[in-house]
Structure formats: C-alpha cells, structure tokens
Protein backbone atom coordinates (compact mmCIF):
# COMPACT_ATOMS: atom_id res chain seq x y z
CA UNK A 1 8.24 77.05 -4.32
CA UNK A 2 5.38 75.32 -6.13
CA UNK A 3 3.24 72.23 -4.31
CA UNK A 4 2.54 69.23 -5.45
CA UNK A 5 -0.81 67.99 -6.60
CA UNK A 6 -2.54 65.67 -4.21
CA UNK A 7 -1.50 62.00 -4.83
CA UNK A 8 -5.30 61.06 -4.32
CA UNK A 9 -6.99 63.13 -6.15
CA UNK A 10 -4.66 65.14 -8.33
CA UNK A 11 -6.01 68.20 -7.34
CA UNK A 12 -4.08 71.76 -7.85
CA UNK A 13 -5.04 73.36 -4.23
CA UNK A 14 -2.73 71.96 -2.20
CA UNK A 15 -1.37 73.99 0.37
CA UNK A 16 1.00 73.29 3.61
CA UNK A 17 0.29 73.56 7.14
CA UNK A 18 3.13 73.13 9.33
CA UNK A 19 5.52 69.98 7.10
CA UNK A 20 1.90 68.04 6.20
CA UNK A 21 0.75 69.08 2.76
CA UNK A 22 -4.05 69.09 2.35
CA UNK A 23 -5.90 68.65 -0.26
CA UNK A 24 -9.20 70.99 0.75
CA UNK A 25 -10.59 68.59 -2.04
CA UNK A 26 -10.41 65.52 -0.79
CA UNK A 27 -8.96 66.36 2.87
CA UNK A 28 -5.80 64.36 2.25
CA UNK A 29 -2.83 65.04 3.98
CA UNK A 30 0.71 63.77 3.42
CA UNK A 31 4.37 65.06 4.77
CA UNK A 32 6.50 66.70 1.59
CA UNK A 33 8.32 63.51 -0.48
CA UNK A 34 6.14 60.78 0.79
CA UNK A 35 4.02 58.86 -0.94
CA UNK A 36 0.66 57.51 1.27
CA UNK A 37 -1.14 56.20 -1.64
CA UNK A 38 1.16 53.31 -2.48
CA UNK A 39 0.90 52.13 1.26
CA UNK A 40 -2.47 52.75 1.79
CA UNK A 41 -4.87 50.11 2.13
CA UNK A 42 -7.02 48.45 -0.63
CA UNK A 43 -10.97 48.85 0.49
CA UNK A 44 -12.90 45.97 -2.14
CA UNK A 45 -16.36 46.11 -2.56
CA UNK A 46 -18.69 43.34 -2.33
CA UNK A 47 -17.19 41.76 -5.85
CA UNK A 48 -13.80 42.58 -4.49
CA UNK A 49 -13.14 45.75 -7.27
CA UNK A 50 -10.76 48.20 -5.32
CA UNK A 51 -12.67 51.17 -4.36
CA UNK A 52 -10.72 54.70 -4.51
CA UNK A 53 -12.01 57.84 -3.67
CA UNK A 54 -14.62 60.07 -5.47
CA UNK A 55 -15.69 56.38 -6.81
CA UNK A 56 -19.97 55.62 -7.71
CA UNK A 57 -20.94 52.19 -5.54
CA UNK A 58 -24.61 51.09 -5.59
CA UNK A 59 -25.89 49.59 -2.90
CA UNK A 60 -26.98 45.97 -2.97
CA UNK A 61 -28.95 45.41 0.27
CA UNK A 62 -32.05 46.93 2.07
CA UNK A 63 -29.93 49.08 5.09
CA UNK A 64 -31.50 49.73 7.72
CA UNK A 65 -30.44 53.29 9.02
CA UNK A 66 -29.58 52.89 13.28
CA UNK A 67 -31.82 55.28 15.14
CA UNK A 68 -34.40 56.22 12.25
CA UNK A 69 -37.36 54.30 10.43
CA UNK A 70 -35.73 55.30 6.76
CA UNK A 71 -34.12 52.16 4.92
CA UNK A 72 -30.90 52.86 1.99
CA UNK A 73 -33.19 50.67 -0.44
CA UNK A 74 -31.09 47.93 -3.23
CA UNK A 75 -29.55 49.89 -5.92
CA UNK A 76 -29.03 53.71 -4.27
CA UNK A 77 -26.43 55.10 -6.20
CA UNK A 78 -23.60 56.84 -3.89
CA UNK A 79 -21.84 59.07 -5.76
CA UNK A 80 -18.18 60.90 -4.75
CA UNK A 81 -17.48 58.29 -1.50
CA UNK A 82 -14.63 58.79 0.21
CA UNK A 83 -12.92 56.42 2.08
CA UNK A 84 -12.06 55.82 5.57
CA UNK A 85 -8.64 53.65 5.76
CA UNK A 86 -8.82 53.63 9.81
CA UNK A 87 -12.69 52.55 10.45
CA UNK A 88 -12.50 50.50 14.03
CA UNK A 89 -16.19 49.75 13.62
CA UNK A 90 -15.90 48.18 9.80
CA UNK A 91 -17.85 51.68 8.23
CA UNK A 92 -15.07 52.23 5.72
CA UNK A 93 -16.96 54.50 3.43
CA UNK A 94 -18.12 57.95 4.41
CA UNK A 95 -21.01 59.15 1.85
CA UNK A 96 -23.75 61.72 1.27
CA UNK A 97 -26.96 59.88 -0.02
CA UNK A 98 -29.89 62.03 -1.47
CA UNK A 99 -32.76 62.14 0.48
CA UNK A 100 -31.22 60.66 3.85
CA UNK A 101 -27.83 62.59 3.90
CA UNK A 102 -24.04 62.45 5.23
CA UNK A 103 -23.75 58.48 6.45
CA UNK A 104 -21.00 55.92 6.29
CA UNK A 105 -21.45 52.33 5.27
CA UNK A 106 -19.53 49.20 5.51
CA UNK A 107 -17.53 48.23 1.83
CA UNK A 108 -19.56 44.66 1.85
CA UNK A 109 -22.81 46.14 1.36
CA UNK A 110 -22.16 48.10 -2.06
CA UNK A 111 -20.63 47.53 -5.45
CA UNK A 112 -18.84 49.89 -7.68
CA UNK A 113 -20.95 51.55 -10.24
C-alpha cells in the first residue's frame, strides 16, 4: 500500500503511526481519507492575504522580544513559517528568525513577502 502525499505540503515522506498519517516535513497529521486542509482555518496577515505554511512574511513593526533587550526590527524577513491553527494566546505563527532564533508571532504584525 502506497501513502498519500501530505495535503499541506505535498511532501512524499509520509508515513502512518497508528490510523493518523505525518508529514516529518511539515509535522502534519491527518486520519487516512480526510481532508484537514479544506476545514482548516484561514490565518490573514496584516493586509488580510491568507498565509499557508512554508510562506515569507516581513515584519512591519518594531517587536519587542518578552524577557530579552533584542527588538524583531520593521522589515525582518521570516522565511518557511508555519502556522499554528490552535494559538489560545493570538501567536499564530511559529518561526525561526536569524540572529534571535525559534519564536512565534501574532499574524497582525507581519505581511506576506
């Protein structure tokens, strides 16, 4: 029996755990004949473009980074996001920035690249 590719991400290494198929691309994980991304959730950025995963955003205000002096300066590109549908505290977009590292930020603050 042969997988399907990852609905998200389209990727060929999908294996099966249990009855949930993963993506180790993308960590996306589905049960065999459903379909998650037409009911997922549409994340907009600040000019309300639909964001998807593995998307560029720039950010488009000084953020100030909790805990730390450092500051996510206007126009830091963030390359490969990947979004969070279930974010209680509004951080919808986990990230990897150079220079600062692994962070999440909140969709309002960027725009896609």
């Amino acid at each position: 029996m042969t997988l399907p590719h990852c609905p998200q991400c389209h990727s060929e290494y999908t294996y099966q755990d249990g009855e949930l198929l993963i993506c180790p691309e993308c960590s996306n994980e589905w049960k065999l004949g459903e379909h998650p991304a037409e009911d997922a959730v549409n994340i907009n950025d600040a000019n309300g473009n639909v964001l998807k995963d593995g998307d560029t955003v720039t950010v488009i205000k000084d953020l100030k980074i909790k805990g730390s002096s450092s500051v996510v300066k206007v126009g830091t590109k963030v390359k490969n996001i990947r979004l969070l549908v279930d974010a209680s505290d509004g951080h919808d977009i986990d990230c990897k920035i150079d220079g600062i590292g692994v962070m999440k930020l909140k969709s309002e603050f960027v725009k896609k690249a």
